[in-house]
C-alpha atoms as a PDB file:
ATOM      1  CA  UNK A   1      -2.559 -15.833  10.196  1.00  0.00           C
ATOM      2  CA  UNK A   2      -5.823 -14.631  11.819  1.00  0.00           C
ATOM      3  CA  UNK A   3      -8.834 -14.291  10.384  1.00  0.00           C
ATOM      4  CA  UNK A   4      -9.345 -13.335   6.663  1.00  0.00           C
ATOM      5  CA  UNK A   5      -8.570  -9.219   6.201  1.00  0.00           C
ATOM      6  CA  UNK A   6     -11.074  -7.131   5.428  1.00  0.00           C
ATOM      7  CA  UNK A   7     -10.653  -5.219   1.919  1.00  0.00           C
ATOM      8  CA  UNK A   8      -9.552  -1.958   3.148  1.00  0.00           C
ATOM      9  CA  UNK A   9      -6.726  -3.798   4.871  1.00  0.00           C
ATOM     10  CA  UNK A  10      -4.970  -5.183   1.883  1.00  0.00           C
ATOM     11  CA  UNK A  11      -2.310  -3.592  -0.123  1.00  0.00           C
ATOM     12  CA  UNK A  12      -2.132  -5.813  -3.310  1.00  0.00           C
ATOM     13  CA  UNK A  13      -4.430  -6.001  -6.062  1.00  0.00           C
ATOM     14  CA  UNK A  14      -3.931 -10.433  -6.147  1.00  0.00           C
ATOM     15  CA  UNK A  15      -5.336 -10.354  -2.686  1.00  0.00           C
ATOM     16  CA  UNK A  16      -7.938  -8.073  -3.345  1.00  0.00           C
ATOM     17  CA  UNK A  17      -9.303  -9.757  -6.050  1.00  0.00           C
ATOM     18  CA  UNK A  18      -9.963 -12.836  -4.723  1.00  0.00           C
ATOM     19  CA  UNK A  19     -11.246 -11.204  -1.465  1.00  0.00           C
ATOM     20  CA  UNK A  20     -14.111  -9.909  -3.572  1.00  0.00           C
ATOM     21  CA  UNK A  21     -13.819 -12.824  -5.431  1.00  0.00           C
ATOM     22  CA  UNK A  22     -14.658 -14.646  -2.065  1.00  0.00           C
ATOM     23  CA  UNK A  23     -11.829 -17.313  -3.253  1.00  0.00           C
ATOM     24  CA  UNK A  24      -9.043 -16.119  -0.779  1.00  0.00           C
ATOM     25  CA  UNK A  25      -7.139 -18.767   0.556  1.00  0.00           C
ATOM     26  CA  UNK A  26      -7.866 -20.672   3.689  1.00  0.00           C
ATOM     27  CA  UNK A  27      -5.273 -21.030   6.313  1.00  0.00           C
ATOM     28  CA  UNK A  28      -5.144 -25.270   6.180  1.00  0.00           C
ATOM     29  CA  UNK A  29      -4.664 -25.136   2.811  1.00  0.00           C
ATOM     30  CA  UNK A  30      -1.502 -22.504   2.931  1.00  0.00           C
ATOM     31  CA  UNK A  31      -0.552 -24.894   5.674  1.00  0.00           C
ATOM     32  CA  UNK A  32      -0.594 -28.004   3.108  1.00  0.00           C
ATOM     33  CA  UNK A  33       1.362 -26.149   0.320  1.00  0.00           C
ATOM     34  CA  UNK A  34       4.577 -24.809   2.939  1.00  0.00           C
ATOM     35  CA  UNK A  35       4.279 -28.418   3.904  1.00  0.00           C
ATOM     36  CA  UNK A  36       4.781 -30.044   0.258  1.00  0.00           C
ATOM     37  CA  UNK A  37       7.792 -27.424  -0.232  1.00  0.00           C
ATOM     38  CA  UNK A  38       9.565 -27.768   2.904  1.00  0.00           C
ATOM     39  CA  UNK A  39       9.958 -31.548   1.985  1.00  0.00           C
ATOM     40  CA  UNK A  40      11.018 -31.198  -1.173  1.00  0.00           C
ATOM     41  CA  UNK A  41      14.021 -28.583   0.484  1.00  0.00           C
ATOM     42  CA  UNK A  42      14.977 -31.679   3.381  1.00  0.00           C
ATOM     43  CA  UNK A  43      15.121 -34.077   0.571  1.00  0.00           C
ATOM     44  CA  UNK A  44      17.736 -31.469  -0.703  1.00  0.00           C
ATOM     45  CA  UNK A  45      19.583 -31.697   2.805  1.00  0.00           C
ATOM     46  CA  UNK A  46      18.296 -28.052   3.193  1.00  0.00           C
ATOM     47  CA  UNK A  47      17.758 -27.098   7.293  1.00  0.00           C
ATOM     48  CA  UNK A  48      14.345 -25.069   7.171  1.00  0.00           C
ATOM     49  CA  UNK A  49      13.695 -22.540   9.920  1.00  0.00           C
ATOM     50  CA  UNK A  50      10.972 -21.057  10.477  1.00  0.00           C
ATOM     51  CA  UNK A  51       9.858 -17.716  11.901  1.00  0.00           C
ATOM     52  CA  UNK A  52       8.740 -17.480  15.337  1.00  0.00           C
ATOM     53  CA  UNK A  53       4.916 -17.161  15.175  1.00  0.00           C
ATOM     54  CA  UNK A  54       2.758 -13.739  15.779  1.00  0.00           C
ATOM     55  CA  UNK A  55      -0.703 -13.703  16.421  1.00  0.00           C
ATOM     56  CA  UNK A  56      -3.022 -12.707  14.409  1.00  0.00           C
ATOM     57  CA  UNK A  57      -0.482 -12.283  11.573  1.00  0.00           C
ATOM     58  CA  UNK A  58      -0.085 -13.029   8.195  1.00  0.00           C
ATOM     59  CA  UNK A  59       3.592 -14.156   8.390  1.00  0.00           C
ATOM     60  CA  UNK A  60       3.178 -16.422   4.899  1.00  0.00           C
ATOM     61  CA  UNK A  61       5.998 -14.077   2.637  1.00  0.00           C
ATOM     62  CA  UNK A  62       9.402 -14.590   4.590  1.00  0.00           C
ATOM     63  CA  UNK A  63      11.181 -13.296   1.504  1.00  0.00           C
ATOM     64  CA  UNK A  64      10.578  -9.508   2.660  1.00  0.00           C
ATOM     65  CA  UNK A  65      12.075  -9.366   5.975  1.00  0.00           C
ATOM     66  CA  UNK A  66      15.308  -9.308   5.465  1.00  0.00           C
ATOM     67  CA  UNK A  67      18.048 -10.425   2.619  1.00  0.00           C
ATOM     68  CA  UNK A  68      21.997 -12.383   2.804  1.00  0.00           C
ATOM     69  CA  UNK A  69      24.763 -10.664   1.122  1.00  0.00           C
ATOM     70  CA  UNK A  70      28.086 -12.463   1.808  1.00  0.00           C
ATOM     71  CA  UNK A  71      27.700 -12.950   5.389  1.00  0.00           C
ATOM     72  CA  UNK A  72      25.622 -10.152   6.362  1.00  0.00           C
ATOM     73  CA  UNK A  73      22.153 -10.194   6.998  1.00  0.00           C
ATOM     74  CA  UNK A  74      20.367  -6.864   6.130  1.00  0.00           C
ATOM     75  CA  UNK A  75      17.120  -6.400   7.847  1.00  0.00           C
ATOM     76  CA  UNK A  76      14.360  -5.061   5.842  1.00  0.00           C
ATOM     77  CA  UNK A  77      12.807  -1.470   6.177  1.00  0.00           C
ATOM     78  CA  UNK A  78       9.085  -2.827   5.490  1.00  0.00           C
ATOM     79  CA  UNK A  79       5.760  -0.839   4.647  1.00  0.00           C
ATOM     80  CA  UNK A  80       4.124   0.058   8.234  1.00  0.00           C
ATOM     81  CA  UNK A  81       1.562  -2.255   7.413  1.00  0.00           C
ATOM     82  CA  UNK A  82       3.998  -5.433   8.023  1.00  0.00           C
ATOM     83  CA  UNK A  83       5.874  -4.067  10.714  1.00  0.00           C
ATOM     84  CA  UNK A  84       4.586  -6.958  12.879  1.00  0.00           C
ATOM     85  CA  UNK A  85       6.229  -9.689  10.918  1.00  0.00           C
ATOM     86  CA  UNK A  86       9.509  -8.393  11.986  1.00  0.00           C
ATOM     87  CA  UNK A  87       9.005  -9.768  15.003  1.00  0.00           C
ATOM     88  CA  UNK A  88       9.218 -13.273  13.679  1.00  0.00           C
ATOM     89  CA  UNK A  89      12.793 -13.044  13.397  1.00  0.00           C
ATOM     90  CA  UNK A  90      13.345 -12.416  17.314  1.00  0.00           C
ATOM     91  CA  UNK A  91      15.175 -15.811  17.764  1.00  0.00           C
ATOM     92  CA  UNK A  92      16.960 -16.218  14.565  1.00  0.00           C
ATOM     93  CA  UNK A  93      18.687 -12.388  15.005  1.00  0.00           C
ATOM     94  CA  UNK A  94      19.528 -13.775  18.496  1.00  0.00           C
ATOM     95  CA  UNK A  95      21.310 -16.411  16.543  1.00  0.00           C
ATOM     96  CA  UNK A  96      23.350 -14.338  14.243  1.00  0.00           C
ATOM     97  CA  UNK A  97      26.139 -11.696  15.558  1.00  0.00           C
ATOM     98  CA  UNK A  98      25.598  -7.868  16.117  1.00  0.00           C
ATOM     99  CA  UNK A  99      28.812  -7.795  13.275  1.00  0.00           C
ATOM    100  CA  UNK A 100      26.880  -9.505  10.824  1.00  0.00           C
ATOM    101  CA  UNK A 101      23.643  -7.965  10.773  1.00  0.00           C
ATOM    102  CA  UNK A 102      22.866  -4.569   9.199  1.00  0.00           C
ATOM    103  CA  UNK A 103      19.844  -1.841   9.451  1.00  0.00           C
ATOM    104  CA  UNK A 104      19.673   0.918   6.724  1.00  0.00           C
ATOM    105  CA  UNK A 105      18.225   4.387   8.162  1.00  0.00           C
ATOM    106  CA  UNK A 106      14.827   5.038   8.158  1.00  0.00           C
ATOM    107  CA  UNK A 107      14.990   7.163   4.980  1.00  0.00           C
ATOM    108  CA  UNK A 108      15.861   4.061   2.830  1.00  0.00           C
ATOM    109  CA  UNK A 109      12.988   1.701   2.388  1.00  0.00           C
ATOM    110  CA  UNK A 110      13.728  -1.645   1.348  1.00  0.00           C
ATOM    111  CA  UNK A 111      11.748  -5.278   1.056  1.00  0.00           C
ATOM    112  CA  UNK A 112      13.630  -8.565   0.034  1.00  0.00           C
ATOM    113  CA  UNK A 113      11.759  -9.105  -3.002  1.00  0.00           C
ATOM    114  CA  UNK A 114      13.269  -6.516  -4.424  1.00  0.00           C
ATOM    115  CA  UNK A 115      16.442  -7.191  -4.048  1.00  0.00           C
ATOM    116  CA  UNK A 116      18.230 -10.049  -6.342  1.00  0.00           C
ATOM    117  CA  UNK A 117      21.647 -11.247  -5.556  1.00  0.00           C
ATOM    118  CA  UNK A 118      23.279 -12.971  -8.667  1.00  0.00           C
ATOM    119  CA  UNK A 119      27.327 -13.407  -9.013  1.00  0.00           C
ATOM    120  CA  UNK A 120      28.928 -10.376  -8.938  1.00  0.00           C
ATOM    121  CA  UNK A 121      25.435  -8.208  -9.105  1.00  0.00           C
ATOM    122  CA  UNK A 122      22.923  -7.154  -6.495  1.00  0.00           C
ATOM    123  CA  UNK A 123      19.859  -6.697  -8.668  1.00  0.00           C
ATOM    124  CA  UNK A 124      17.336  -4.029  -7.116  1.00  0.00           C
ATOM    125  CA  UNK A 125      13.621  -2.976  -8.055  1.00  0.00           C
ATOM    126  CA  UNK A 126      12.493   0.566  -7.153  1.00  0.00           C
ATOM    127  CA  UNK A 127       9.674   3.078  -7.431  1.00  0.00           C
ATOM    128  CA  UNK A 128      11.049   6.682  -8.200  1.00  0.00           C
ATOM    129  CA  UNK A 129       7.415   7.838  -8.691  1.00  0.00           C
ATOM    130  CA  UNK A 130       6.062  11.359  -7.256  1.00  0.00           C
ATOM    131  CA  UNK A 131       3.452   9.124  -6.410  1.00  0.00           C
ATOM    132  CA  UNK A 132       5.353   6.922  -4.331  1.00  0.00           C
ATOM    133  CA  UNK A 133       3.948   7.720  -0.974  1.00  0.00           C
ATOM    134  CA  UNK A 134       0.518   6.909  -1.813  1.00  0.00           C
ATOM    135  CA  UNK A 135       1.660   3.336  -3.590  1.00  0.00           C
ATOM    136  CA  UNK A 136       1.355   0.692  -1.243  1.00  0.00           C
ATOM    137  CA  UNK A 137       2.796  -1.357  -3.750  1.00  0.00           C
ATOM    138  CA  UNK A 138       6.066   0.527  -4.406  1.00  0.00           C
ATOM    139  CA  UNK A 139       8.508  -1.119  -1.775  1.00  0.00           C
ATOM    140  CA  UNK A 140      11.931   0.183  -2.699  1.00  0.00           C
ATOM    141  CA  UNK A 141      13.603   3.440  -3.375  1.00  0.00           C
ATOM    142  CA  UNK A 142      16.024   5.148  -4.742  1.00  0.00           C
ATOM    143  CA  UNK A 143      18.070   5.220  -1.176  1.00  0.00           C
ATOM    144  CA  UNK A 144      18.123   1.632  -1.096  1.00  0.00           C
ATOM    145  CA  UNK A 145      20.384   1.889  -4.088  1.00  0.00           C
ATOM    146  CA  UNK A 146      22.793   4.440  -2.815  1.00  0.00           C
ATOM    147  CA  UNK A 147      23.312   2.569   0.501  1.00  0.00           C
ATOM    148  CA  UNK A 148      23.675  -1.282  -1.272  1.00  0.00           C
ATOM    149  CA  UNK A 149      26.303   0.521  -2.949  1.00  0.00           C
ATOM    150  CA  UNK A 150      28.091   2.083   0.166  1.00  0.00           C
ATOM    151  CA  UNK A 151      27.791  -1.435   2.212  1.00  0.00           C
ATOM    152  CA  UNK A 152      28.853  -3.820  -0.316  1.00  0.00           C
ATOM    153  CA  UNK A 153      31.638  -1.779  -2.284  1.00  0.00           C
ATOM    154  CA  UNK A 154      32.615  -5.327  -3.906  1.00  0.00           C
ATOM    155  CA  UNK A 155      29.712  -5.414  -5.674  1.00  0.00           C
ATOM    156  CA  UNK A 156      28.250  -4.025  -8.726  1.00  0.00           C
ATOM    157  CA  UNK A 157      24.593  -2.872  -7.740  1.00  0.00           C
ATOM    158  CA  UNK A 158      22.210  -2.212 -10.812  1.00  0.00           C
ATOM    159  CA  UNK A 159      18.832  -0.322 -10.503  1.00  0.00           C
ATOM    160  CA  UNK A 160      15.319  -1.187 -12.395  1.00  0.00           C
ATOM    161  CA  UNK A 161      12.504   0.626 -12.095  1.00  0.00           C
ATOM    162  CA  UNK A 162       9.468  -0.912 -11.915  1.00  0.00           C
ATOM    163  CA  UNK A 163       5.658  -0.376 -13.104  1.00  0.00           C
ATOM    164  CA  UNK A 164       3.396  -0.184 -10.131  1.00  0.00           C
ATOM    165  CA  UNK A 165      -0.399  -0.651  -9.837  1.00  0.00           C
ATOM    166  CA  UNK A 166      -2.749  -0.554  -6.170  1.00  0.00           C
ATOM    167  CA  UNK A 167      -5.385  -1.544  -8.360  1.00  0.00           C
ATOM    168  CA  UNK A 168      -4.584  -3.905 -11.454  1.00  0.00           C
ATOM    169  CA  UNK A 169      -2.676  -7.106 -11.014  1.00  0.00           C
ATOM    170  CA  UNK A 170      -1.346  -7.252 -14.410  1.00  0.00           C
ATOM    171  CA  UNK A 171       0.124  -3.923 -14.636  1.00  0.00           C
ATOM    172  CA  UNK A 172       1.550  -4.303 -10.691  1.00  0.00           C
ATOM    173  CA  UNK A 173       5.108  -5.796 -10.523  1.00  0.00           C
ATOM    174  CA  UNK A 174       5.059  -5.861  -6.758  1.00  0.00           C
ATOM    175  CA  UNK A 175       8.718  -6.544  -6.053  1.00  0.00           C
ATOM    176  CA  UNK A 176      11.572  -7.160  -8.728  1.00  0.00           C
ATOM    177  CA  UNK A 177      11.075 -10.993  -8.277  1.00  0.00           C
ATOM    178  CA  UNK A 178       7.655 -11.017  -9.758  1.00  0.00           C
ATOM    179  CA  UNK A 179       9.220  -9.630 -12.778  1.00  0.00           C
ATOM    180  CA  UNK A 180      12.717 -10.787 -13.163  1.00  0.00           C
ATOM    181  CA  UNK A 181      14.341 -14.307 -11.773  1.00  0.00           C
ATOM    182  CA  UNK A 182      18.377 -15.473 -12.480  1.00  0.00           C
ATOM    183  CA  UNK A 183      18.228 -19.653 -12.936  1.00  0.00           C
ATOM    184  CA  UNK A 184      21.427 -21.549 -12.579  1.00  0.00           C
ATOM    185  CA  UNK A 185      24.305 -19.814 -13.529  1.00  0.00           C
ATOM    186  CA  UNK A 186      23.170 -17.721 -17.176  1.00  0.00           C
ATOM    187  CA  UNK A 187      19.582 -18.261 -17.535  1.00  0.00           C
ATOM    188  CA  UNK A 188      16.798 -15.560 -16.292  1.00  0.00           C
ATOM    189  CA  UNK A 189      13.453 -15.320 -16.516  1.00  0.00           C
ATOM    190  CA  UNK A 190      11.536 -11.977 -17.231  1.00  0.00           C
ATOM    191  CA  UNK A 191       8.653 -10.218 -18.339  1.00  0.00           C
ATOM    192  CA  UNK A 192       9.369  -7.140 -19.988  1.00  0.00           C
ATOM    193  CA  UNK A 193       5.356  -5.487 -18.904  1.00  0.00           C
ATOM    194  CA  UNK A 194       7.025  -5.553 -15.170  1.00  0.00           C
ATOM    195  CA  UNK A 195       9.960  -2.690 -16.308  1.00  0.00           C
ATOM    196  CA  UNK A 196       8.853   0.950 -16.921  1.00  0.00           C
ATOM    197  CA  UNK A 197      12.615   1.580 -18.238  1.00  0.00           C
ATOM    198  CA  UNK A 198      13.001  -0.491 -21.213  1.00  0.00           C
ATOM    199  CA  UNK A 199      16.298   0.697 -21.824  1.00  0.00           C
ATOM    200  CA  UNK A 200      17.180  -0.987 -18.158  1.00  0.00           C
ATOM    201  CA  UNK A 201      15.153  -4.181 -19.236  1.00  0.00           C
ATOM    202  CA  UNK A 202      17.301  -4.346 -22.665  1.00  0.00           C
ATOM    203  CA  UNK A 203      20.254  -3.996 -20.867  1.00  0.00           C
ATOM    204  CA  UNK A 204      19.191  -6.908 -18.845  1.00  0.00           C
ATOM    205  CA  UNK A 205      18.425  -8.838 -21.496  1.00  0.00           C
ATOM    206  CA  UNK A 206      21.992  -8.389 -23.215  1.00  0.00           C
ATOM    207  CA  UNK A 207      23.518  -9.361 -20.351  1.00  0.00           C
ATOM    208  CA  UNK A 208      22.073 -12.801 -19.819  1.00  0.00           C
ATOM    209  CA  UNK A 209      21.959 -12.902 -23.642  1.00  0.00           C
ATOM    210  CA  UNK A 210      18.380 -13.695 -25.846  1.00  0.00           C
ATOM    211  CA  UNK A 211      18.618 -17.297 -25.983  1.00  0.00           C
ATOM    212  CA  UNK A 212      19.211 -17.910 -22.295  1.00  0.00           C
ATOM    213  CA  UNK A 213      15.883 -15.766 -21.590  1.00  0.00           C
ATOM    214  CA  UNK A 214      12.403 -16.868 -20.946  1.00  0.00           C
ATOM    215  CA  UNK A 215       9.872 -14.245 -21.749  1.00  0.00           C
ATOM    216  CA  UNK A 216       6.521 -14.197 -19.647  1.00  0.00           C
ATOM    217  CA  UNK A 217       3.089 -12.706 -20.529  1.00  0.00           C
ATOM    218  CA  UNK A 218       1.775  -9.609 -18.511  1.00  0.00           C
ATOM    219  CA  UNK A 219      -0.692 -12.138 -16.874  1.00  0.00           C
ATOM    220  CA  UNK A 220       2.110 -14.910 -16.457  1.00  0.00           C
ATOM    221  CA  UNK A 221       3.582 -12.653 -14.414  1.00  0.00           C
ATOM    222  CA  UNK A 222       0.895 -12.179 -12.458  1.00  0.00           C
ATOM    223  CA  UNK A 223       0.312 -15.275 -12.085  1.00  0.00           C
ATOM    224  CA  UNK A 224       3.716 -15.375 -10.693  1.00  0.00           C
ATOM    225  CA  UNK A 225       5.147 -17.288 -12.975  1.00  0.00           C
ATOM    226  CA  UNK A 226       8.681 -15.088 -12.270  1.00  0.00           C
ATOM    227  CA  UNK A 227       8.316 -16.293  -8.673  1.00  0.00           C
ATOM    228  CA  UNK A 228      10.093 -19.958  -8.648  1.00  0.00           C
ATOM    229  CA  UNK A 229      13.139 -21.196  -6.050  1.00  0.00           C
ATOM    230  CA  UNK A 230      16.576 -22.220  -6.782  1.00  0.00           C
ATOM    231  CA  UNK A 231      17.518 -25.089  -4.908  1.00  0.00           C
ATOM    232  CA  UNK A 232      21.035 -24.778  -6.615  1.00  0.00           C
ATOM    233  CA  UNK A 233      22.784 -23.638  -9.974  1.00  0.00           C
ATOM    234  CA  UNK A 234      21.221 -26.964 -11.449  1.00  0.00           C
ATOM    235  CA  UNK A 235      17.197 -27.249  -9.831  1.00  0.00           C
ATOM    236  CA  UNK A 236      14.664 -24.782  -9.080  1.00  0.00           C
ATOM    237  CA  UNK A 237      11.196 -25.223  -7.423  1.00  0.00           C
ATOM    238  CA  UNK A 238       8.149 -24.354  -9.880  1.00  0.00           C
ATOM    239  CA  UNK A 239       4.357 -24.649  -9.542  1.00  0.00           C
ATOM    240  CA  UNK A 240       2.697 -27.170 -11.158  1.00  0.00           C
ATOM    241  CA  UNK A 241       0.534 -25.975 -13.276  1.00  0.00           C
ATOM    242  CA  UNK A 242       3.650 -23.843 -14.732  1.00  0.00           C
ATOM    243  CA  UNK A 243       3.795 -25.849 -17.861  1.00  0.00           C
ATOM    244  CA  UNK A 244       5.483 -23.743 -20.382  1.00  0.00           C
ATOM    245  CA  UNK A 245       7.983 -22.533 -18.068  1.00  0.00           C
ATOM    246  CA  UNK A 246       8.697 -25.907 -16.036  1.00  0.00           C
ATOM    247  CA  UNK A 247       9.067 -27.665 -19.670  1.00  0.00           C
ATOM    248  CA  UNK A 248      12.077 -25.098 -20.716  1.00  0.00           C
ATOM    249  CA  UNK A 249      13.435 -25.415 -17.999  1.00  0.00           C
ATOM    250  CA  UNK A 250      14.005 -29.087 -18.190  1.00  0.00           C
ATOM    251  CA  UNK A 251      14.739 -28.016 -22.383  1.00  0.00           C
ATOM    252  CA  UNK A 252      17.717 -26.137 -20.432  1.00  0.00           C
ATOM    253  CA  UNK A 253      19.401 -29.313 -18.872  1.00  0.00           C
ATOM    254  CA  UNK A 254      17.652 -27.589 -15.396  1.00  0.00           C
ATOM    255  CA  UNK A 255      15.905 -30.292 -12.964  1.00  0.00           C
ATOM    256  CA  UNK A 256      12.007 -28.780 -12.067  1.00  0.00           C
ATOM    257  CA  UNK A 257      10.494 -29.796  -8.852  1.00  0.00           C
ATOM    258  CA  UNK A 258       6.996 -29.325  -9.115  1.00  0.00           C
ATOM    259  CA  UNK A 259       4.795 -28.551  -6.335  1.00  0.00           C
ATOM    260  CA  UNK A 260       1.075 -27.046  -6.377  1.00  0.00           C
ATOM    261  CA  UNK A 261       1.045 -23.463  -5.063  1.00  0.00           C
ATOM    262  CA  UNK A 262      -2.123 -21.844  -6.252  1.00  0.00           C
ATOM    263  CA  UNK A 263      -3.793 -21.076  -2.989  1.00  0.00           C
ATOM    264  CA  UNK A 264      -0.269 -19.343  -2.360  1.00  0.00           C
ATOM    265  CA  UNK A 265      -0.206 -17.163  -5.149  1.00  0.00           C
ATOM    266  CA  UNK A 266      -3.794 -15.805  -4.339  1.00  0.00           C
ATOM    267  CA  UNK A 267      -1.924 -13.599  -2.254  1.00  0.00           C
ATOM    268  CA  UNK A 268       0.231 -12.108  -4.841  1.00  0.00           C
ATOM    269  CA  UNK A 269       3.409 -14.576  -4.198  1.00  0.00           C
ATOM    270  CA  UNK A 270       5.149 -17.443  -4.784  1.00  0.00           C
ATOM    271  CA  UNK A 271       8.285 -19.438  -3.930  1.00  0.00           C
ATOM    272  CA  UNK A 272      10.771 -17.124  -3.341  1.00  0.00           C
ATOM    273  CA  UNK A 273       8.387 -14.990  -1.370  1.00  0.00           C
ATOM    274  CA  UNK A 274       7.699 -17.338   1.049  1.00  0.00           C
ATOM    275  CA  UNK A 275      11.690 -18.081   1.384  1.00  0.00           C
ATOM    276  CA  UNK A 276      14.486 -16.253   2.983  1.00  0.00           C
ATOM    277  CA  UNK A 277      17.705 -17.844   2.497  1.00  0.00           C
ATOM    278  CA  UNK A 278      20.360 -17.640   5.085  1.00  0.00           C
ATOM    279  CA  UNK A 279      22.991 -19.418   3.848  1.00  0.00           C
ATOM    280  CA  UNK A 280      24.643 -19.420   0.057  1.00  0.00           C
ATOM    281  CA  UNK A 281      27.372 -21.269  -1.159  1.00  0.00           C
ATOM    282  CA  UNK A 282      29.656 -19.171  -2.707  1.00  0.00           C
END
């Protein structure tokens, strides 16, 4: 991952913070954490890949590179600042056919975090801002939407937009999974400070229904607390020291597998960031 960035370099307020903070994380440590996750996934009889490896490259959030619908893998239309990353995913494009792969134009801009795929939906988080150039943490737009639509005809795409911050973690809902997270087959998890439509959020919220909803705080959220893994319709992958969530959960007949991602989430992720699944079943 190189050495650690300098301030001006950084395009989140989590990793800003605890640059000045002087607590951002150390490589070994990140090391130790992807460690303790990818064995809880082969317990699971889950094949990890993992990108090929750039120098001098902070390649630790997978999730934004790309995203499965169906069959099709859709490559992401990243911020210029993580262009590089992309070319972690040399050898497993090589692996997947020309058919099944996909690149929007360069007009829509698109990162995997912000794009949820749930039964029949395809969840998206945008930024329709005037601001929006000048937002390093706005990801998505409103083209993303339009072509989701066009590509995927079978499916029912549904926009949210999203409150953005360069500059305050707790106001910043980086990508829609920091704000909004489907468990097993009815539950979600949310945190209505991450939605500048609240008429979008209530919809959302009548959909899944109150009682199958668990509310986060502002600073839950950015903590990350959104940001866990499902292994399947029936266990999901939540930091320790996510005790409210991780015991309602369990309250929900849902098994938690706990594993200690703090250094992680000092740069404004969690477990589905640092995940890209290739392979659902339906």
């Amino acid at each position: 991952m190189g050495a650690p960035p300098n301030i001006q370099d950084l395009y989140d307020p989590i990793s800003k913070k605890h640059i000045l903070a002087g607590t951002f994380p150390k490589k070994a440590a990140l090391q130790r954490a992807l460690s303790d996750l990818e064995q809880v996934f082969l317990r699971y009889g889950i094949t990890v890949l993992r990108p090929d490896n750039v120098v001098d490259c902070n390649q630790i959030f997978a999730r934004d590179l790309g995203f499965v619908v169906d069959d099709i893998f859709v490559r992401a239309n990243i911020i210029p600042h993580r262009e590089k990353e992309l070319a972690g995913l040399t050898s497993l494009l090589a692996q997947i056919p020309s058919s099944q792969q996909l690149v929007f134009s360069n007009e829509v801009h698109v990162e995997g975090g912000d794009i949820i795929v749930h039964n029949e939906y395809i969840y998206v988080g945008i930024s329709t801002r005037p601001d929006y150039a000048k937002l390093l943490t706005a990801r998505t737009n409103k083209a993303a939407v339009a072509a989701l639509q066009q590509a995927f005809p079978k499916k029912k795409v549904k926009a949210f937009e999203l409150n953005k911050s360069n500059t305050i973690q707790h106001k910043n809902a980086l990508h829609l999974d920091c704000c909004f997270q489907p468990v097993g087959k009815s539950f979600a998890l949310t945190c209505p400070e991450g939605f500048a439509d609240m008429d979008a959020y209530n919809w959302l919220v009548a959909h899944f229904g109150d009682a199958n909803i668990f509310e986060v705080s502002a600073l839950e959220m950015s903590q990350m607390m959104c940001n866990v893994v499902s292994i399947s319709p029936t266990v999901v992958v939540s930091n320790t020291s996510f005790v409210r969530l991780n015991t309602w959960l369990r309250q929900h007949g849902i098994t938690v597998e706990e594993v200690d991602f703090d250094e992680i989430g000092k740069q404004g992720g969690l477990f589905r960031c640092v995940t890209l699944p290739l392979s659902r079943t339906p």
